[in-house]
Protein backbone atom coordinates (compact mmCIF):
# COMPACT_ATOMS: atom_id res chain seq x y z
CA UNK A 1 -95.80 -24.90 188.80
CA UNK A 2 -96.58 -28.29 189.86
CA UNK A 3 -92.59 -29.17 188.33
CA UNK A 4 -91.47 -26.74 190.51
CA UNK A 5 -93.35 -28.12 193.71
CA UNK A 6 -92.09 -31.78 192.85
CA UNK A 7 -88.56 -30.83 192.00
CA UNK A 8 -88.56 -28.51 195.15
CA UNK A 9 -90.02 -31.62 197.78
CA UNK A 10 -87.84 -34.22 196.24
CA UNK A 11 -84.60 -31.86 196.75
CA UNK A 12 -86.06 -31.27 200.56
CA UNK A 13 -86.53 -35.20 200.88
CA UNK A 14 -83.23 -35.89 199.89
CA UNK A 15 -81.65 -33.35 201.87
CA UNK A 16 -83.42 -34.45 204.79
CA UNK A 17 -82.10 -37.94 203.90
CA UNK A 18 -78.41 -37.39 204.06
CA UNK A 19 -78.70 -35.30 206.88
CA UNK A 20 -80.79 -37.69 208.94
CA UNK A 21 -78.38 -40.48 207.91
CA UNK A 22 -75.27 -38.33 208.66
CA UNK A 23 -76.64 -37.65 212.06
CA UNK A 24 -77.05 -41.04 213.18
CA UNK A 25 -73.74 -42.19 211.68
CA UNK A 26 -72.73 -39.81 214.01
CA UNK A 27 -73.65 -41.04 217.00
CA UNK A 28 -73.10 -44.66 215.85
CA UNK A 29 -69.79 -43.52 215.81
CA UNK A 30 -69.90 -41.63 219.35
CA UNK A 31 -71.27 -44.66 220.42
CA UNK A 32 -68.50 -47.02 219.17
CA UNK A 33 -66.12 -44.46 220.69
CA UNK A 34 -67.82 -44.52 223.93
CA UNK A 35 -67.97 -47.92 224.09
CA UNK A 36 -64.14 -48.65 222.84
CA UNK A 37 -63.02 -46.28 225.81
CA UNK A 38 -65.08 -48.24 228.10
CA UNK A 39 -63.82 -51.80 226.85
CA UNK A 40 -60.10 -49.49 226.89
CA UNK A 41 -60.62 -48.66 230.44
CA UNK A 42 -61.63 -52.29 231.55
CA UNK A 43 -59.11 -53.99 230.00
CA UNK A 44 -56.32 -51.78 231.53
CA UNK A 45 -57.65 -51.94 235.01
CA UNK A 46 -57.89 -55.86 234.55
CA UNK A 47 -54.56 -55.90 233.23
CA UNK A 48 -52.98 -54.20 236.32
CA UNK A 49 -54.45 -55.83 238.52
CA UNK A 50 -52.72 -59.58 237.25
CA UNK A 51 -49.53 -60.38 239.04
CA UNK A 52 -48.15 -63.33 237.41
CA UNK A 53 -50.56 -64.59 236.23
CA UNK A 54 -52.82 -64.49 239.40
CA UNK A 55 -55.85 -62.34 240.40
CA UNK A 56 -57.49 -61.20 243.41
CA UNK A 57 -61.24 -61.80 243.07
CA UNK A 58 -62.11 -58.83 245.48
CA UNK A 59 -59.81 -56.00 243.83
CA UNK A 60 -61.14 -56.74 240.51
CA UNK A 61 -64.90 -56.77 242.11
CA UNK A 62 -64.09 -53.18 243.59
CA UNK A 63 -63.04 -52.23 239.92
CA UNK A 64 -65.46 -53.41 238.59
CA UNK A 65 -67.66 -51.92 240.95
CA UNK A 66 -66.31 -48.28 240.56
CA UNK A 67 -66.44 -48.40 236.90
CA UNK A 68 -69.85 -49.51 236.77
CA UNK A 69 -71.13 -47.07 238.72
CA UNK A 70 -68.87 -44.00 237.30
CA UNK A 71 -69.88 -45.19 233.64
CA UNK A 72 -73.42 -45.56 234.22
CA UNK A 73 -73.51 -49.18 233.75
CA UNK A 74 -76.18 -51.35 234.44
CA UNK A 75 -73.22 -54.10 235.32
CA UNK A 76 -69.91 -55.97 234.11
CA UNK A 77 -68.90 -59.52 234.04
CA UNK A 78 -65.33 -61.19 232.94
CA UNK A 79 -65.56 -64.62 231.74
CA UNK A 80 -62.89 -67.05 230.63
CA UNK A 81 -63.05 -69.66 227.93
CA UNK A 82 -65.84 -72.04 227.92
CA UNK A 83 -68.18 -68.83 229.36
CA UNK A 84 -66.28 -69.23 232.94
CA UNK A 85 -66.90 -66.27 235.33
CA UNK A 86 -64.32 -64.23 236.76
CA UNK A 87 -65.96 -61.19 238.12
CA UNK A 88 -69.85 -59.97 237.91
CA UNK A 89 -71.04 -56.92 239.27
CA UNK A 90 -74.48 -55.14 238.91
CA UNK A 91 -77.02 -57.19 237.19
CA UNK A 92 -74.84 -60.49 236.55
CA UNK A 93 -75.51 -61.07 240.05
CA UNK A 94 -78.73 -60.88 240.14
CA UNK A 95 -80.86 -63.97 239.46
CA UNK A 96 -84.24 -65.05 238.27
CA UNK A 97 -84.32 -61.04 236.49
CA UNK A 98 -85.39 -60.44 233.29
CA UNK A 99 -82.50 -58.13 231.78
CA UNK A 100 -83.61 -55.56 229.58
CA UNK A 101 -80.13 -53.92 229.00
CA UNK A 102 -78.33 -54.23 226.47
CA UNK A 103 -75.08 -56.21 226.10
CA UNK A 104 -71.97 -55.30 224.21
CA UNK A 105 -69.14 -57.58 224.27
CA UNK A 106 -65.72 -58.03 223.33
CA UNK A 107 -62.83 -60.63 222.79
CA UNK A 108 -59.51 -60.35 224.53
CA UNK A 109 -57.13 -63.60 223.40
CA UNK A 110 -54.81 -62.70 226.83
CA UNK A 111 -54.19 -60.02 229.60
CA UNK A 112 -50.45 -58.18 229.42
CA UNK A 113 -49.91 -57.60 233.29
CA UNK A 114 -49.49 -53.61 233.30
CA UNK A 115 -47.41 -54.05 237.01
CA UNK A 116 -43.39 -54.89 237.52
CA UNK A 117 -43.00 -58.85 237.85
CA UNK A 118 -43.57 -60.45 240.96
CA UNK A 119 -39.85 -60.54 242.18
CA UNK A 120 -39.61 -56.84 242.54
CA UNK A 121 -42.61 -56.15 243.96
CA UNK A 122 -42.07 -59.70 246.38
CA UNK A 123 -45.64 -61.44 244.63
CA UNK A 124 -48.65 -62.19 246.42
CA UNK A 125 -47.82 -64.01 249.59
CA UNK A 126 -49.30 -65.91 252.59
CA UNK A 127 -48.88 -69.21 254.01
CA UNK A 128 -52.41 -70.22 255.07
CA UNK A 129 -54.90 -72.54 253.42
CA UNK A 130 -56.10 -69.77 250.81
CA UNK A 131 -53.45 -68.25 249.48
CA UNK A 132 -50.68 -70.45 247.14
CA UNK A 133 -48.14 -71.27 249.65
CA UNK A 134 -51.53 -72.87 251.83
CA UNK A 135 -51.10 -69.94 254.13
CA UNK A 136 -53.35 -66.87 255.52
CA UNK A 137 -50.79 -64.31 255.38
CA UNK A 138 -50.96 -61.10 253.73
CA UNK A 139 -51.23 -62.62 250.44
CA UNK A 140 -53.84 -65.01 251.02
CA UNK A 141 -57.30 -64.74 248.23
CA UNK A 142 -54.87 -64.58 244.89
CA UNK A 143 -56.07 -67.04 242.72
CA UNK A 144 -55.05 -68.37 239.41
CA UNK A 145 -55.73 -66.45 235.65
CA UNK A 146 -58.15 -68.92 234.12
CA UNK A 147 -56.59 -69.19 230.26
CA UNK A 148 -58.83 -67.14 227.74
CA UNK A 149 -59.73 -66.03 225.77
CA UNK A 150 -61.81 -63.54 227.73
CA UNK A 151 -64.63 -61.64 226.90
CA UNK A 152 -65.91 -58.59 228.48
CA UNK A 153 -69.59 -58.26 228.75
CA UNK A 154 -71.33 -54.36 229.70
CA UNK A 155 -74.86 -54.19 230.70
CA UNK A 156 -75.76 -50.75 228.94
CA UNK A 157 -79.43 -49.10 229.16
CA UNK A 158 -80.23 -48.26 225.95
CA UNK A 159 -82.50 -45.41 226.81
CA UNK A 160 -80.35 -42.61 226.07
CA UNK A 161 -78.83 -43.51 222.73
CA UNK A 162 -82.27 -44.38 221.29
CA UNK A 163 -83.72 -40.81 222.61
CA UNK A 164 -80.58 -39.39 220.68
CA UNK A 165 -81.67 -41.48 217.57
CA UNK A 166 -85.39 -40.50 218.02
CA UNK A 167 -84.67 -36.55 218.74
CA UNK A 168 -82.66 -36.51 215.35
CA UNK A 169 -84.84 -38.70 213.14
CA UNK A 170 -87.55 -36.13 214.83
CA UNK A 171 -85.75 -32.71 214.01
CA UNK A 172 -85.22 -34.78 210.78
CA UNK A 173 -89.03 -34.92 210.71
CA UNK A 174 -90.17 -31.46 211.69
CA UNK A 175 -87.26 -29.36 209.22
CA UNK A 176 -89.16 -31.50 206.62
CA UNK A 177 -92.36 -30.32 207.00
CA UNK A 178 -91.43 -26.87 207.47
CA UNK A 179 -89.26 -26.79 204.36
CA UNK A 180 -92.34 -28.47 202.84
CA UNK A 181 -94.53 -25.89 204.25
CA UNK A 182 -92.23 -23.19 202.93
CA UNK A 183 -92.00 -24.86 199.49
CA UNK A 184 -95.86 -24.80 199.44
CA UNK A 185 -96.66 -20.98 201.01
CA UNK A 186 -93.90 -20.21 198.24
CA UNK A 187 -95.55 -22.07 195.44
CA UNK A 188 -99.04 -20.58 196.86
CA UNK A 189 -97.32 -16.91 197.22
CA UNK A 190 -96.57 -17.39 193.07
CA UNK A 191 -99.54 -18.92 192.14
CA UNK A 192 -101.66 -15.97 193.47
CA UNK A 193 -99.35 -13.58 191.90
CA UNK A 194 -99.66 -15.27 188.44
CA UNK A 195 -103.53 -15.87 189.18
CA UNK A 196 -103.83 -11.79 190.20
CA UNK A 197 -101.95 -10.74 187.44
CA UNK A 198 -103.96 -13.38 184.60
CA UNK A 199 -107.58 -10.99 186.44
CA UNK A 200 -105.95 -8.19 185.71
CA UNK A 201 -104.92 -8.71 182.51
CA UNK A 202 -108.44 -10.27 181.89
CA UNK A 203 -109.91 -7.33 183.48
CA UNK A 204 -107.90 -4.64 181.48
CA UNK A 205 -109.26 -6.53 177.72
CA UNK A 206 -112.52 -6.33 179.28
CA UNK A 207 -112.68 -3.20 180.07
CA UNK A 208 -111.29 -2.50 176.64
CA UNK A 209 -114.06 -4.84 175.33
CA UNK A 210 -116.63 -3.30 177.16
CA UNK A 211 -115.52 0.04 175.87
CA UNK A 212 -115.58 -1.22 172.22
CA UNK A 213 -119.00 -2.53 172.55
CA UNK A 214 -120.14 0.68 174.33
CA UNK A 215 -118.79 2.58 171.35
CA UNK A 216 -120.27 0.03 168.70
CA UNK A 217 -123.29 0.19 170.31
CA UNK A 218 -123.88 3.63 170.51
CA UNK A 219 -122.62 4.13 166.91
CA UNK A 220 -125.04 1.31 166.01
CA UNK A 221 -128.26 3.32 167.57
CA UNK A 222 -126.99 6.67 166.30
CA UNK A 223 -126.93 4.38 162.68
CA UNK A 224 -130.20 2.81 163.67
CA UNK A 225 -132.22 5.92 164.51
CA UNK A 226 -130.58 7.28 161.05
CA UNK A 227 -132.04 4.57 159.58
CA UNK A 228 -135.21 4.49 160.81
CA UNK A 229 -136.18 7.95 159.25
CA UNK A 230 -135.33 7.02 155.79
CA UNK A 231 -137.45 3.76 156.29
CA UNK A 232 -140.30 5.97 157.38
CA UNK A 233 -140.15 7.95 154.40
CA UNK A 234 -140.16 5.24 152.08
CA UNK A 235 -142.65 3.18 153.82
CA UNK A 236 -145.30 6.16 153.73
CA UNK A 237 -144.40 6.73 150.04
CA UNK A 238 -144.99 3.05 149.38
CA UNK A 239 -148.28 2.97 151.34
CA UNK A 240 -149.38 6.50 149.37
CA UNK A 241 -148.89 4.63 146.15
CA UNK A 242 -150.68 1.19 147.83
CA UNK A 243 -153.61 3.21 148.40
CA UNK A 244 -153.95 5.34 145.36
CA UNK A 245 -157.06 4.12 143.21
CA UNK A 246 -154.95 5.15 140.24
CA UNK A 247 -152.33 2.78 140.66
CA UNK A 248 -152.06 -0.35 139.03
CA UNK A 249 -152.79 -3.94 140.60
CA UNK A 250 -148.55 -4.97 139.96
CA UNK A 251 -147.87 -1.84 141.23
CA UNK A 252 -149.89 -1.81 144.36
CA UNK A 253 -148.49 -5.68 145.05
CA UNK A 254 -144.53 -4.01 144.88
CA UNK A 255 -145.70 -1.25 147.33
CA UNK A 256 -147.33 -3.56 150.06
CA UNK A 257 -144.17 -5.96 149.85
CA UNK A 258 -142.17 -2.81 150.26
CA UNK A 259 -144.22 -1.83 152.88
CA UNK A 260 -144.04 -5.25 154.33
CA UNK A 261 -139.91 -4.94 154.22
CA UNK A 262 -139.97 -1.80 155.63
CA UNK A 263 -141.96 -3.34 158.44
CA UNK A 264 -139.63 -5.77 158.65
CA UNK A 265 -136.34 -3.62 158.91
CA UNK A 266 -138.29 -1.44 161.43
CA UNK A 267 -138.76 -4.67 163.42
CA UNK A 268 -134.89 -5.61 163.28
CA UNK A 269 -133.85 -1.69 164.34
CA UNK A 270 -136.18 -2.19 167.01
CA UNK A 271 -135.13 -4.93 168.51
CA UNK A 272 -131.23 -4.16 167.62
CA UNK A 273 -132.12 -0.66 170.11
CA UNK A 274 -133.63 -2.79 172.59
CA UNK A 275 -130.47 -4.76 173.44
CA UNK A 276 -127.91 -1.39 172.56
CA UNK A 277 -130.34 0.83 174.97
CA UNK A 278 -131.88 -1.48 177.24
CA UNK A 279 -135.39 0.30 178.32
CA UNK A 280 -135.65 1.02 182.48
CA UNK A 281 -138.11 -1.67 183.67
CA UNK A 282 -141.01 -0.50 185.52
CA UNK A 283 -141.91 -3.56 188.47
CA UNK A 284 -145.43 -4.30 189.29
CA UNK A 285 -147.81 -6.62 190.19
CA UNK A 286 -148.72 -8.32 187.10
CA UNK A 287 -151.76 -10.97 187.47
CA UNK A 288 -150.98 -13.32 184.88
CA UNK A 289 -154.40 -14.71 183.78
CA UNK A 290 -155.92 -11.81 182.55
CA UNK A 291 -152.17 -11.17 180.64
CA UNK A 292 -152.34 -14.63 179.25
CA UNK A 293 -156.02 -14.25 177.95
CA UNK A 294 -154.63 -10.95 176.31
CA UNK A 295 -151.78 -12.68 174.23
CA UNK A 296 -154.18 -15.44 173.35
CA UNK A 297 -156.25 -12.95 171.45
CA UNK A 298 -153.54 -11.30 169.70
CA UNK A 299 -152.04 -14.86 168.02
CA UNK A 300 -155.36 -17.14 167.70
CA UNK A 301 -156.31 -15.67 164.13
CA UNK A 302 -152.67 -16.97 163.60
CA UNK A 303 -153.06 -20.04 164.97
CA UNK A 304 -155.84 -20.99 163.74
CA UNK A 305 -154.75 -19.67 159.84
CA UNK A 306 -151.62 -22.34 160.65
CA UNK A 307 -154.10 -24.80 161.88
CA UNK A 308 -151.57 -25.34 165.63
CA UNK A 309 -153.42 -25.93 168.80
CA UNK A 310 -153.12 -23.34 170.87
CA UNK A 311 -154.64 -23.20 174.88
CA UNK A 312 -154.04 -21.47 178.01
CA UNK A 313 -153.12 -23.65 181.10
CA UNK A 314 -153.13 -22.71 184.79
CA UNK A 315 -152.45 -19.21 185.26
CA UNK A 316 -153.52 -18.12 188.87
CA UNK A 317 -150.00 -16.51 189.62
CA UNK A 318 -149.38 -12.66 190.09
CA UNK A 319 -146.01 -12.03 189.49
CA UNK A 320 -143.46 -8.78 190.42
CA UNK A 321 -142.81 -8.08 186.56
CA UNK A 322 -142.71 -5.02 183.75
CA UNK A 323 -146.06 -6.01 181.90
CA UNK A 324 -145.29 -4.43 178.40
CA UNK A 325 -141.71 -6.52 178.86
CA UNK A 326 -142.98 -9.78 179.66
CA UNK A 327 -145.46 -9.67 177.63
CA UNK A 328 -142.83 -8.77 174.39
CA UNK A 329 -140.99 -12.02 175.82
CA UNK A 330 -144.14 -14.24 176.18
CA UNK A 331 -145.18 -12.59 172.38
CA UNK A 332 -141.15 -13.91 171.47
CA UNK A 333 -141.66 -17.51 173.34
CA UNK A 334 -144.85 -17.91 171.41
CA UNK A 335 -143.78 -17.26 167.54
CA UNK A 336 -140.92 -18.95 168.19
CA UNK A 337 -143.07 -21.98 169.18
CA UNK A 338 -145.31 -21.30 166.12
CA UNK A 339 -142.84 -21.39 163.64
CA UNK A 340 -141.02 -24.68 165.38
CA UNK A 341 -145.19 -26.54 164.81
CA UNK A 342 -146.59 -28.07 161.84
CA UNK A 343 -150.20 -28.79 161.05
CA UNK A 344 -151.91 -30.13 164.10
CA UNK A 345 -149.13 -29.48 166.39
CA UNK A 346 -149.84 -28.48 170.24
CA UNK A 347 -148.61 -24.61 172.04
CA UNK A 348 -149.31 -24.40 175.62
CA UNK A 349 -149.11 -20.77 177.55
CA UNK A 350 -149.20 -22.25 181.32
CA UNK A 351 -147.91 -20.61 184.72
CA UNK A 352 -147.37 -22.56 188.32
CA UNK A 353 -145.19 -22.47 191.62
CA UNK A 354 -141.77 -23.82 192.31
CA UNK A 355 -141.92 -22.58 196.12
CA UNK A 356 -143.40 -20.45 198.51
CA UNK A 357 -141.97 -17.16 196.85
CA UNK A 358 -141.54 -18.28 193.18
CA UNK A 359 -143.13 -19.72 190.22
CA UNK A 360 -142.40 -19.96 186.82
CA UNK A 361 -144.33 -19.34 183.17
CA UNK A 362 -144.05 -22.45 180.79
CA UNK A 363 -144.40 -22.40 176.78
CA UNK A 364 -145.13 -25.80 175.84
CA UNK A 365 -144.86 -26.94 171.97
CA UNK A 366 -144.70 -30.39 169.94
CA UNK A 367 -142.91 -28.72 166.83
CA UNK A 368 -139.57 -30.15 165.67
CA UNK A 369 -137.44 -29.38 168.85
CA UNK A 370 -133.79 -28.41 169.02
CA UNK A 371 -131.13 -30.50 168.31
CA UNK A 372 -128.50 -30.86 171.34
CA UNK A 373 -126.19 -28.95 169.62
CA UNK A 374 -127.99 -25.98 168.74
CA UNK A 375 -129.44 -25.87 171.84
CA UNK A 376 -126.39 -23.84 174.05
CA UNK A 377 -126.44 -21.27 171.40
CA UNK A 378 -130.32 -20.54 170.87
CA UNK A 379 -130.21 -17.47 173.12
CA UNK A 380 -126.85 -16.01 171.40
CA UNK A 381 -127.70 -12.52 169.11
CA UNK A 382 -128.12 -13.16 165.57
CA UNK A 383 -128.52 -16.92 165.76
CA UNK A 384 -131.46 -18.21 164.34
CA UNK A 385 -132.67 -21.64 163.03
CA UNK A 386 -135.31 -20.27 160.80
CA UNK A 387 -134.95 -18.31 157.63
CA UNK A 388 -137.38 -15.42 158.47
CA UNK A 389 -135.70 -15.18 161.92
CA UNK A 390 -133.71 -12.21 163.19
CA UNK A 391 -132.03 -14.08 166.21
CA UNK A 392 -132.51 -12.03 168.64
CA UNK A 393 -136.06 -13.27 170.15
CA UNK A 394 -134.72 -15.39 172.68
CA UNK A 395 -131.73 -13.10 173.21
CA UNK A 396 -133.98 -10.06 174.42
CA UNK A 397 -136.51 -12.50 176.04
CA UNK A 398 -133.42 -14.51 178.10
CA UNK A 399 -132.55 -10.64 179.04
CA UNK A 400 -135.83 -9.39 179.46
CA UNK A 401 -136.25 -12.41 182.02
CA UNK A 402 -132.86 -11.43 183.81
CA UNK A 403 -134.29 -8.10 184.13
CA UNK A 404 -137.09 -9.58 186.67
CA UNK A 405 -134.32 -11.57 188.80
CA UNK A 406 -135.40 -14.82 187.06
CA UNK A 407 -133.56 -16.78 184.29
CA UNK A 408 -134.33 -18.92 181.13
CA UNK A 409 -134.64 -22.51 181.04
CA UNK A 410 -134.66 -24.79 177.79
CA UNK A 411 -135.22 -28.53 177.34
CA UNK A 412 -135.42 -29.89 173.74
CA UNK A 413 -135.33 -33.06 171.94
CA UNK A 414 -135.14 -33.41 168.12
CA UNK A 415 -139.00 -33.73 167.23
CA UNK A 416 -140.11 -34.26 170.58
CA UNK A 417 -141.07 -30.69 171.02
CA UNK A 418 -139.48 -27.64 173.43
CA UNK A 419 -140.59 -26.83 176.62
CA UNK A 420 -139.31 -23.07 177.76
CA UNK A 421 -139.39 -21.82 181.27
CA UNK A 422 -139.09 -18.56 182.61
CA UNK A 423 -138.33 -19.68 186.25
CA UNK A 424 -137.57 -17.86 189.46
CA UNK A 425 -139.90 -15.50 188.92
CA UNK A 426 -141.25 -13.39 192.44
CA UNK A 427 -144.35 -13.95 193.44
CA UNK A 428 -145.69 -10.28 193.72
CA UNK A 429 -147.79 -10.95 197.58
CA UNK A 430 -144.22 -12.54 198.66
CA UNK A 431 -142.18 -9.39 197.07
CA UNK A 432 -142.35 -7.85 200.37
């Protein structure tokens, strides 16, 4: 797409190039024309008004004059060789002004006199002290042709040819942009088509995902709760035998380890169900003190048989929470900590504010911490980093926290310890 924007401005940009320089070699050319016709026109009226070689200062002031005016000039001048005037008009005869016009000259070498010769049409005459013969007759005011060359000089404003030049380089200007603009709407125009039919394809495989997993899922509890009644059976049978006075010491150690698997299987359907069939959450008030005292009880005989620290911190929060849910993912945050600490290792339960409306409960540990790269994929199903684990603690705790409008945090450093926080949690007197 972006080859298609580039390719489509640099074909605009040259377009706009020729035609901009087309234009104005245009009227470079209507200019020279213009001008030519002009220089045309001045010459010829010079040239008949020469008779033999003389000229009348006054006619050729008058036509001068008249062309000035009828071309729009700002004013004309003749001059001879050596820059010797013959006739000014307009702003040549003004002095001590700045001239802002602009001159455009030409070269004649010599003047062909466009009238009959002088002894058909009788010549200038006169016979007083101005005119050749000394006289004031008719003819008197004719004066000699200085020799040229000559050179024409027209006083031109500007104004008009460079507002040409500026409305074209202008249009020039604007047709760019809008091409541009079109180029880009068009290039927009695709792009959203592409990008609304890449959602809907994404959309369709989800929805066929979703269905899958819907399916899998419900297969998976129908296979579960299949499960489960078999395990029953077996566990019952094994805990018969356990507690039979006739059976035999061997024997009664197989039956409480299949007991103890069967307790263990039971816990993996269980939890499996939890995340196929999520359970309706029922949100109260939950003062987490008393909560926290609770847990403490359940896990300080194991605690204390793994010789880990284990204390309560801060805890004067009431929360808007599912109590049997949280306290399944506090249960979760906890073992988890336990089986990350060794001997003499620290677990804190702790809860505090973040703002006016929430706070946030914090499990503490100084076990082995998760390396960085472990550490995006902790609360994925199935992934565990210990042996005994089922991987899906964290999973239905990160979940179970979701459920409550909050979210899981984790920070971790290699044997530094993990802190876990289940933040954004509603205060329960701010829920209203």
């Amino acid at each position: 797409m972006a080859v298609f924007v580039l390719c489509s401005s640099s074909l605009v940009v040259a377009g706009a190039y020729i035609y901009y320089h087309y234009q104005i070699d245009a009227l470079n050319t209507q200019e020279e024309r213009q001008n030519g016709l002009l220089f045309a026109i001045a010459q010829n009226g010079v040239c008949a008004h020469i008779r033999n070689g003389m000229y009348h200062p006054d006619h050729l002031d008058d036509w001068f004059t008249g062309l000035s005016v009828a071309a729009g000039l700002g004013g004309m001048r003749l001059c001879a060789a050596n820059n010797v005037y013959i006739v000014a008009t307009g702003v040549y005869l003004e002095k001590d002004t700045e001239n802002t016009l602009q001159e455009i000259r030409k070269e004649v070498p010599a003047f062909e006199s466009l009238a009959r010769p002088a002894w058909r049409r009788g010549g200038p005459r006169g016979f007083g002290r101005l005119s050749p013969q000394g006289g004031v007759g008719a003819g008197g005011g004719w004066r000699n042709l200085p020799p040229g060359p000559y050179t024409f000089v027209l006083a031109m404003d500007p104004t008009p040819w460079i507002q040409r030049r500026a409305g074209v380089r202008n249009h020039t200007l604007l047709g760019v942009l809008l091409a541009v603009l079109c180029v880009v709407l068009m290039t927009l125009i695709l792009v959203s088509r592409e990008h609304r039919r890449r959602l809907q394809r994404h959309l369709s495989d989800a929805e066929a995902a979703t269905a899958r997993q819907s399916l899998l899922a419900r297969l998976g509890a129908g296979l579960a709760h299949e499960t489960r009644n078999p395990l029953g059976l077996i566990r019952g049978m094994a805990q018969g035998i356990a507690e039979s006075l006739q059976t035999a010491p061997e024997t009664r150690d197989r039956a409480l380890r299949i007991i103890d698997e069967t307790d263990r299987v039971a816990g993996q359907i269980d939890s499996f169900l939890s995340l196929a069939k999520p359970v309706e959450t029922q949100m109260v008030p939950v003062p987490l003190a008393p909560l926290f005292e609770n847990i403490a009880a359940l896990v300080r005989d194991e605690c204390g048989t793994a010789k880990i620290n284990f204390r309560v911190g801060p805890a004067e929060l009431t929360v808007l929470a599912d109590v049997e849910l949280l306290r399944k993912a506090l249960l979760n945050l906890l073992l988890n900590a336990f089986k990350a600490c060794k001997e003499g290792d620290e677990v804190i339960l702790s809860a505090e504010n973040t703002d006016a409306r929430h706070g946030r409960i914090v499990v503490r540990d100084t076990g082995c911490g998760i390396a960085p790269e472990d550490l995006p994929r902790v609360t994925e199903p199935y992934y565990s980093r210990f042996k005994e684990g089922t991987g899906l603690g964290l999973t239905l705790t990160s979940e179970i926290v979701q459920k409550f409008g909050g979210h899981l945090q984790l920070e971790s450093k290699p044997d530094a310890g993990t802190t876990v926080h289940l933040a954004n949690l509603t205060l329960a007197e701010r829920a209203s």
